[in-house]
C-alpha atoms as a PDB file:
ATOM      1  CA  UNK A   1      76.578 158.734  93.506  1.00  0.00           C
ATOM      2  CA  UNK A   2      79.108 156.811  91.322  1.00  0.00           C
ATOM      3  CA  UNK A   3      80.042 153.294  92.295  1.00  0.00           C
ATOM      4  CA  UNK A   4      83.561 152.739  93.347  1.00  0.00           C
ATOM      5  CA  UNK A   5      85.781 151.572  90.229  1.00  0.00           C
ATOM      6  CA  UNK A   6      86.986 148.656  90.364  1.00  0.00           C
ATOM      7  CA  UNK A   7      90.421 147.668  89.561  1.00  0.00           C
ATOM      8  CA  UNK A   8      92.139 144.534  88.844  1.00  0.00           C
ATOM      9  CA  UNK A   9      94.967 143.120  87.700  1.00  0.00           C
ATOM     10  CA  UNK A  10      96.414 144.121  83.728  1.00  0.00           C
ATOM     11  CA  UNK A  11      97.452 142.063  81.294  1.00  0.00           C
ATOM     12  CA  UNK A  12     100.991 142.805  81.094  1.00  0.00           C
ATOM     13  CA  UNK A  13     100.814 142.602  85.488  1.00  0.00           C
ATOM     14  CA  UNK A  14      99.609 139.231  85.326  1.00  0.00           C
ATOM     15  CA  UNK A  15     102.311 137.877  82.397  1.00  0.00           C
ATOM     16  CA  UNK A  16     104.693 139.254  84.886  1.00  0.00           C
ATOM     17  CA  UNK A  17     103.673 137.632  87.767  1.00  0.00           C
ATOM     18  CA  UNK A  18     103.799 134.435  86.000  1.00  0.00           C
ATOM     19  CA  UNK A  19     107.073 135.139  84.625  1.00  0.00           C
ATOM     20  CA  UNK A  20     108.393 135.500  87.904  1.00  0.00           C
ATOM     21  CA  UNK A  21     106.659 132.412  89.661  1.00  0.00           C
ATOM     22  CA  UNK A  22     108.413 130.498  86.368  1.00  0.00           C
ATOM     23  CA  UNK A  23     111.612 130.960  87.202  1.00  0.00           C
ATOM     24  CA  UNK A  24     111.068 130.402  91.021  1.00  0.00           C
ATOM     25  CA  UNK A  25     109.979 127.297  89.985  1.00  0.00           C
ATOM     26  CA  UNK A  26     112.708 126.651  88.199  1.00  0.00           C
ATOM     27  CA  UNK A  27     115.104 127.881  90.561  1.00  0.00           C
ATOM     28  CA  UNK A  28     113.595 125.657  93.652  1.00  0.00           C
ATOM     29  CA  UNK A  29     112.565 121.967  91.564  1.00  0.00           C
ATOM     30  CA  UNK A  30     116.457 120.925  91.480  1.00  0.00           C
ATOM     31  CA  UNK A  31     116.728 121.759  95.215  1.00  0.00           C
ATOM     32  CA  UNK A  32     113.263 120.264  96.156  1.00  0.00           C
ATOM     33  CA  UNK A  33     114.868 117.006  93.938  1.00  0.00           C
ATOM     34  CA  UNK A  34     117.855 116.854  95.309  1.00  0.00           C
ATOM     35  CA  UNK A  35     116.380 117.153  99.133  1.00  0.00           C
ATOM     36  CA  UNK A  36     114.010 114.158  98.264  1.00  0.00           C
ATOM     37  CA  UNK A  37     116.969 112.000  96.923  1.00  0.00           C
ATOM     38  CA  UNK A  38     118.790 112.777 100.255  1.00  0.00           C
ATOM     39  CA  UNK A  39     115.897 112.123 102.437  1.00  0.00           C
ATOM     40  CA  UNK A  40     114.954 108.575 100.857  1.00  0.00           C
ATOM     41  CA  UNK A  41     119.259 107.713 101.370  1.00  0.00           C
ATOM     42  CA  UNK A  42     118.556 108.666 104.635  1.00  0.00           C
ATOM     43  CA  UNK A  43     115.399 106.541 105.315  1.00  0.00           C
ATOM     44  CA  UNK A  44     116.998 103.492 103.401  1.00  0.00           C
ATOM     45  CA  UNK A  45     120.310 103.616 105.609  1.00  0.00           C
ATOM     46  CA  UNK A  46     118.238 104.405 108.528  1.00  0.00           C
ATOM     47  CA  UNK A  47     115.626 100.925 107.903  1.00  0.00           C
ATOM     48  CA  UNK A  48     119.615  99.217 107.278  1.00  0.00           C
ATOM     49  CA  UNK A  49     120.647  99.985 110.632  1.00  0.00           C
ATOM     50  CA  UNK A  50     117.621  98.771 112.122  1.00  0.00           C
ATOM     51  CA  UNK A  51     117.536  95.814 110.626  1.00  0.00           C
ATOM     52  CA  UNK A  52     121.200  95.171 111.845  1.00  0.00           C
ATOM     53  CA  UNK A  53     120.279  96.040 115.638  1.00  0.00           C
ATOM     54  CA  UNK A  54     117.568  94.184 116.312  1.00  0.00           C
ATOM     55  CA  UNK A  55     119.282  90.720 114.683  1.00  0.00           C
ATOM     56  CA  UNK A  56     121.966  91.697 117.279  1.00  0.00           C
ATOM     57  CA  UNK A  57     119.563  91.829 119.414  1.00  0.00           C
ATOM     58  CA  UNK A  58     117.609  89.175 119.254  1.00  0.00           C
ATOM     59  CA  UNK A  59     120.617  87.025 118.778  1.00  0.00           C
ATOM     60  CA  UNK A  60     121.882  88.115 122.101  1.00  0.00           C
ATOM     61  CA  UNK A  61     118.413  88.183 123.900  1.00  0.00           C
ATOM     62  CA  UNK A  62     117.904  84.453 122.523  1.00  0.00           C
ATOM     63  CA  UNK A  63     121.204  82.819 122.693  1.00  0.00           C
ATOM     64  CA  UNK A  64     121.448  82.069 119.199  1.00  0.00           C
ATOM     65  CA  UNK A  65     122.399  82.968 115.870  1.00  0.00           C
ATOM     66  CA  UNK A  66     120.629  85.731 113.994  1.00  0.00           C
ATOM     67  CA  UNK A  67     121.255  86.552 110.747  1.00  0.00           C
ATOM     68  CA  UNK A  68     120.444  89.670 108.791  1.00  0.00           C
ATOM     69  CA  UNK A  69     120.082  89.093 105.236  1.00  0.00           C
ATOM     70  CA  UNK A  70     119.906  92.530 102.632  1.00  0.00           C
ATOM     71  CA  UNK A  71     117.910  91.717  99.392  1.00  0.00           C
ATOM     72  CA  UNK A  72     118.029  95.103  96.496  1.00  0.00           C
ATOM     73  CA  UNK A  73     115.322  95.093  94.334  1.00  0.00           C
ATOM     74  CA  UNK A  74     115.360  96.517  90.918  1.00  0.00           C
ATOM     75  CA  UNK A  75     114.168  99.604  91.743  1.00  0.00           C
ATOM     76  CA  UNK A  76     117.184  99.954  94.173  1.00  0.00           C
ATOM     77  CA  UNK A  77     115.470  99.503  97.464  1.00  0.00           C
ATOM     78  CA  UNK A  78     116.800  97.954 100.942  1.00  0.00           C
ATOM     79  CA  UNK A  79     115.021  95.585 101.454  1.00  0.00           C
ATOM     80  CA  UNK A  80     116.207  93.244 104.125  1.00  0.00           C
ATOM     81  CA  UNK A  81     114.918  90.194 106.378  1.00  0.00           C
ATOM     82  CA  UNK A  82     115.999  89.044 110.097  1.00  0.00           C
ATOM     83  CA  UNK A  83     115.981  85.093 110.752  1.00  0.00           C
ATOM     84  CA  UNK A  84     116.475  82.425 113.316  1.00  0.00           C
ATOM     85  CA  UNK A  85     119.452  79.864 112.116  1.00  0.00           C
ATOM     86  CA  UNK A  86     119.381  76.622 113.685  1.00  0.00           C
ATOM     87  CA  UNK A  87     120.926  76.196 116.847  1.00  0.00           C
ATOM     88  CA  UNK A  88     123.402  73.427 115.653  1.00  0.00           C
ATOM     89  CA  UNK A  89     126.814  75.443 114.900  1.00  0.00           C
ATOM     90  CA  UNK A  90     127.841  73.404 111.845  1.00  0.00           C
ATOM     91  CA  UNK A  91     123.558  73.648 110.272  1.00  0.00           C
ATOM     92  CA  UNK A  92     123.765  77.895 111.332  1.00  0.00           C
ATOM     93  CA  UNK A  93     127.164  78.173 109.616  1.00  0.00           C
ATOM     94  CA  UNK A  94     125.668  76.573 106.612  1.00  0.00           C
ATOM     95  CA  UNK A  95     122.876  78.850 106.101  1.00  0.00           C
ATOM     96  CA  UNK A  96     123.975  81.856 103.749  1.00  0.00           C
ATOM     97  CA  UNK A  97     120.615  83.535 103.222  1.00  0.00           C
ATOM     98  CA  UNK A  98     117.010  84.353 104.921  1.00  0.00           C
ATOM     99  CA  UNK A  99     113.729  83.846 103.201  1.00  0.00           C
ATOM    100  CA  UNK A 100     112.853  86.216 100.780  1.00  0.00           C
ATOM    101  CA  UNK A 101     110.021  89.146 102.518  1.00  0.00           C
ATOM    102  CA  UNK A 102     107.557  89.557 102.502  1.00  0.00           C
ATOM    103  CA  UNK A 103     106.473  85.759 102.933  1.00  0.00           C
ATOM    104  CA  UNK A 104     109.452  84.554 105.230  1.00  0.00           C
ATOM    105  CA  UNK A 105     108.741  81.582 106.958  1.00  0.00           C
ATOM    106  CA  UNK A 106     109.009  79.948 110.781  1.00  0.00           C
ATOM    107  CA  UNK A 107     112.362  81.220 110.793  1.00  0.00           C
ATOM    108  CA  UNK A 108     111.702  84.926 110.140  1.00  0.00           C
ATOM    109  CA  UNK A 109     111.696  87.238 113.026  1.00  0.00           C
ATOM    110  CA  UNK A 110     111.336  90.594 111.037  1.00  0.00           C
ATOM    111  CA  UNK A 111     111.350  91.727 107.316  1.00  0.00           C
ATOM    112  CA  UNK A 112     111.200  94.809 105.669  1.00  0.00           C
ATOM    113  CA  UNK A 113     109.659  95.934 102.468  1.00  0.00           C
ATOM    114  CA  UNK A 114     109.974  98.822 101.011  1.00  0.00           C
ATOM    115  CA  UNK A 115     106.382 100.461  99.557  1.00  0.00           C
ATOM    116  CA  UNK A 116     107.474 104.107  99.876  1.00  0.00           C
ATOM    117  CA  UNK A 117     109.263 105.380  96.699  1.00  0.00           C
ATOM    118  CA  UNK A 118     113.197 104.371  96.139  1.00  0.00           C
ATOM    119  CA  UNK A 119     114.137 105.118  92.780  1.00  0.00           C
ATOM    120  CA  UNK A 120     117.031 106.192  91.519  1.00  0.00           C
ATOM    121  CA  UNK A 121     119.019 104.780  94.976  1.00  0.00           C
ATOM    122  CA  UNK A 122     121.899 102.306  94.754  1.00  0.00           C
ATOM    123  CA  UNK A 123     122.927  99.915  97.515  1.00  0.00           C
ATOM    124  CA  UNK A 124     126.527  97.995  97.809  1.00  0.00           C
ATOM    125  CA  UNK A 125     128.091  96.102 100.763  1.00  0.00           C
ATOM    126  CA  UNK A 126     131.744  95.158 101.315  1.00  0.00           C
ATOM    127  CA  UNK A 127     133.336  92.420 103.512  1.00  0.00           C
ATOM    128  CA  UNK A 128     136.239  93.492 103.629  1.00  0.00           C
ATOM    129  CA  UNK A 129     138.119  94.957 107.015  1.00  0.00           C
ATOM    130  CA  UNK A 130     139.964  97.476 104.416  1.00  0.00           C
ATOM    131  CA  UNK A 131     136.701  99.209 103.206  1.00  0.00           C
ATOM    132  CA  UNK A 132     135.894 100.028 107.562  1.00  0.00           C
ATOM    133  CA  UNK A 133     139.666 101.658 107.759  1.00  0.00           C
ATOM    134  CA  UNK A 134     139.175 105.051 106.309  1.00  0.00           C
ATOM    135  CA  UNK A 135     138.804 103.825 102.606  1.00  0.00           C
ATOM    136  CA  UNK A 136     135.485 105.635 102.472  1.00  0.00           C
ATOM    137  CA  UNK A 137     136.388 108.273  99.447  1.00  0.00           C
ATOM    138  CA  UNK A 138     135.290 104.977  97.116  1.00  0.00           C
ATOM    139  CA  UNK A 139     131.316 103.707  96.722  1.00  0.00           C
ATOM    140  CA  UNK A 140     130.946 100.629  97.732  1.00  0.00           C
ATOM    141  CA  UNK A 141     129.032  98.727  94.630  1.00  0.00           C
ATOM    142  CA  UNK A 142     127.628  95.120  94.719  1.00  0.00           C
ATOM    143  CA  UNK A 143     127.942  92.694  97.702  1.00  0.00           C
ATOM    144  CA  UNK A 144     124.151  92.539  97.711  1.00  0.00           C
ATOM    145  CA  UNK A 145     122.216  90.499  98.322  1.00  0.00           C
ATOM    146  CA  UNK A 146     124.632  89.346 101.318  1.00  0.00           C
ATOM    147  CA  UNK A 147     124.297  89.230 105.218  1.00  0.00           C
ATOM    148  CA  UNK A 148     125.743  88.769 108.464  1.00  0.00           C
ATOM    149  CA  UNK A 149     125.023  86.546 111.388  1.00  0.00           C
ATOM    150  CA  UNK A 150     125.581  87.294 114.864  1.00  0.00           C
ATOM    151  CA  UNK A 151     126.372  84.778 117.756  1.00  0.00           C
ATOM    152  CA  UNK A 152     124.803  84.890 120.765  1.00  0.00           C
ATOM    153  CA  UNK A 153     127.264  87.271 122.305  1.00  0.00           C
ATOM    154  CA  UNK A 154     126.089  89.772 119.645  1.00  0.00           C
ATOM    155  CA  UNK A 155     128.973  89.778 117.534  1.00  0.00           C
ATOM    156  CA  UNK A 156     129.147  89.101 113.912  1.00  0.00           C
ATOM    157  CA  UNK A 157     130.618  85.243 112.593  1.00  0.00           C
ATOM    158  CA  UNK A 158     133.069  85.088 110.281  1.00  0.00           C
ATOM    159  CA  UNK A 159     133.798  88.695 110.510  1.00  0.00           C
ATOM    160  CA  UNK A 160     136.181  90.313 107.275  1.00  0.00           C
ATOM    161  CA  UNK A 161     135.471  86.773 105.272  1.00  0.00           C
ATOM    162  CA  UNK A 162     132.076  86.812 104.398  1.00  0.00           C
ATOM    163  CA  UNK A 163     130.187  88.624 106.750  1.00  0.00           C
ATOM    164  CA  UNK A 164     128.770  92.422 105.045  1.00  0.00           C
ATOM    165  CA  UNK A 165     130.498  94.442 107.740  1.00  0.00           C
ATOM    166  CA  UNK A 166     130.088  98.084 105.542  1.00  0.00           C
ATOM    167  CA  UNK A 167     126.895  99.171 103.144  1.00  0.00           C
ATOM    168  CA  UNK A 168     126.843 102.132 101.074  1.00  0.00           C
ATOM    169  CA  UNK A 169     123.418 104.097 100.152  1.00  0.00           C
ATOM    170  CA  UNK A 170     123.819 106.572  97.384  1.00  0.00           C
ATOM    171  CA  UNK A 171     122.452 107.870  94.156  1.00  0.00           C
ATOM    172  CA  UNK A 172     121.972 105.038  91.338  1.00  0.00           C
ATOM    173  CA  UNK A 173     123.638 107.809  88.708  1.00  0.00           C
ATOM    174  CA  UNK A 174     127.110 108.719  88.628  1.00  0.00           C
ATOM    175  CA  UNK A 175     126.102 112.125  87.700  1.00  0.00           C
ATOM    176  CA  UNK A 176     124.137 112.656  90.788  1.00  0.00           C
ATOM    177  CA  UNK A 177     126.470 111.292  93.411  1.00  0.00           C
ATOM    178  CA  UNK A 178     128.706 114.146  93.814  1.00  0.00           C
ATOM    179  CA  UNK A 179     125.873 116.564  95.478  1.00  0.00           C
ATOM    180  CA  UNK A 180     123.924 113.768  96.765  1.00  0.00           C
ATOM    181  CA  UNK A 181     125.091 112.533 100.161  1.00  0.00           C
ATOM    182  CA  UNK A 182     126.259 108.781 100.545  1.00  0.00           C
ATOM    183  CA  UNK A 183     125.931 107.039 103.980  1.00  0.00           C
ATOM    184  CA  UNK A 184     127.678 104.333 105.284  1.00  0.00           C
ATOM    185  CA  UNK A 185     127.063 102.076 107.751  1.00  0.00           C
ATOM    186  CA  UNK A 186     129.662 100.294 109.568  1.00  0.00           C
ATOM    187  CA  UNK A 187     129.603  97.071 111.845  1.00  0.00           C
ATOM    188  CA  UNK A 188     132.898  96.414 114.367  1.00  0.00           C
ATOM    189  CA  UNK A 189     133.543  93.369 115.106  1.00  0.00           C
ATOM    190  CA  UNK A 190     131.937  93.753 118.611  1.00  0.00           C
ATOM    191  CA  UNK A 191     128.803  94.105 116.261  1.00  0.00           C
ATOM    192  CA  UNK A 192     128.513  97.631 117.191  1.00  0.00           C
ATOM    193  CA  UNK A 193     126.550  99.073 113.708  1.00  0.00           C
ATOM    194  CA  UNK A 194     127.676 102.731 113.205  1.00  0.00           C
ATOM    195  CA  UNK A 195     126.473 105.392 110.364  1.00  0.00           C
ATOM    196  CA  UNK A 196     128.897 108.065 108.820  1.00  0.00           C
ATOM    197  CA  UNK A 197     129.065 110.883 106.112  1.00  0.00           C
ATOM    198  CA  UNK A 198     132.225 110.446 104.016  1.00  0.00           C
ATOM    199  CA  UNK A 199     131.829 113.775 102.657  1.00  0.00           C
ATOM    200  CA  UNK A 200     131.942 115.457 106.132  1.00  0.00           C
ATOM    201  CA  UNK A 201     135.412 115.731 107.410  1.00  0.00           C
ATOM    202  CA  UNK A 202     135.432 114.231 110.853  1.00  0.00           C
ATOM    203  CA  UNK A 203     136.123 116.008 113.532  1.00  0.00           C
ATOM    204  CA  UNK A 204     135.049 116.474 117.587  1.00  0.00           C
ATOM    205  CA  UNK A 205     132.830 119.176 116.257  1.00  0.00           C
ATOM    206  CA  UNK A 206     131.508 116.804 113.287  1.00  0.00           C
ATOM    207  CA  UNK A 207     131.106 113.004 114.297  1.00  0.00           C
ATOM    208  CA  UNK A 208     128.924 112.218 111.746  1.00  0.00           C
ATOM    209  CA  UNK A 209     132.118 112.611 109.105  1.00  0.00           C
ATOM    210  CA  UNK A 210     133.690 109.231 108.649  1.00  0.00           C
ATOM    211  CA  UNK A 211     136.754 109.047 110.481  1.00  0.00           C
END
């Protein structure tokens, strides 16, 4: 009795199988980039927002000023720390920054480092009450480093001077921005901290559009 033949896979199968997995490859990488550039946007304004909630807080838990200070390293990360300011009005109004994480110092309550990868983001702050008023089609760029303190009431000091009361997270390139997503975060000046999609139209059925 003959042994069963067996048969495996030609030549010319095999170079077509590869061809094929090539160009599904090739199809999906883009998308599979462009998914991870969304994703670390969202984690950086998602660490932001954090950040900004618990100084408010703590500054309303503790009866004090807070401040929340946002650092961007070169790489384009959000890096940020929370600190204590001094309980004298004139000494906390004096103090524009936090210590630098990840030593801090007496004064830091939290800070935030950034060890995951954050290339190729960009991070920009505004002060301005103009830039929270449905001025959202423009990226915010610069204002960091910069901060904002809140009182003990939880509401930000010097609100639309030089308190950060919007930051943008986006795509570093130009030429990746329009089918990345940009979020913005938003702080009223009750100090609640908000986040919104400017390229969602808002809507009842779509709150997460800027309005």
């Amino acid at each position: 009795m003959k042994p069963a033949a067996q048969r495996g896979f030609s030549l010319i199968e095999l170079m077509v199988t590869l061809t094929v997995l090539g160009i599904l490859l090739l199809i999906g990488i883009p998308t599979y980039q462009q998914w991870l550039l969304n994703t670390r946007i969202r984690t950086a304004t998602e660490s932001i927002q954090n950040g900004l909630r618990l100084a408010r807080n703590e500054a309303s838990q503790r009866g004090s000023n807070v401040r929340f200070y946002l650092f961007a390293s070169a790489a384009g990360a959000a890096e940020w720390t929370v600190c204590l300011l001094p309980t004298s009005a004139a000494s906390a109004a004096a103090v524009t920054t936090c210590p630098l994480p990840p030593a801090g110092s007496s004064s830091t309550l939290q800070s935030f480092v950034n060890t995951g990868d954050t290339t190729n983001l960009q991070v920009g702050a505004a002060t301005a009450v103009a830039d929270i008023t449905g001025n959202y089609s423009t990226i915010m760029t610069g204002g960091v480093p910069g901060g904002i303190t809140f009182n003990a009431l939880g509401r930000p000091t010097d609100y639309s001077n030089t308190s950060i009361i919007r930051i943008d997270v986006t795509a570093a390139q130009a030429s990746a921005q329009a089918n990345s997503r940009t979020l913005v975060t938003t702080i009223s000046a009750g100090g609640m901290v908000n986040m919104c999609d400017p390229k969602i139209t808002y809507s009842a059925n779509s709150p997460q559009g800027c309005p």
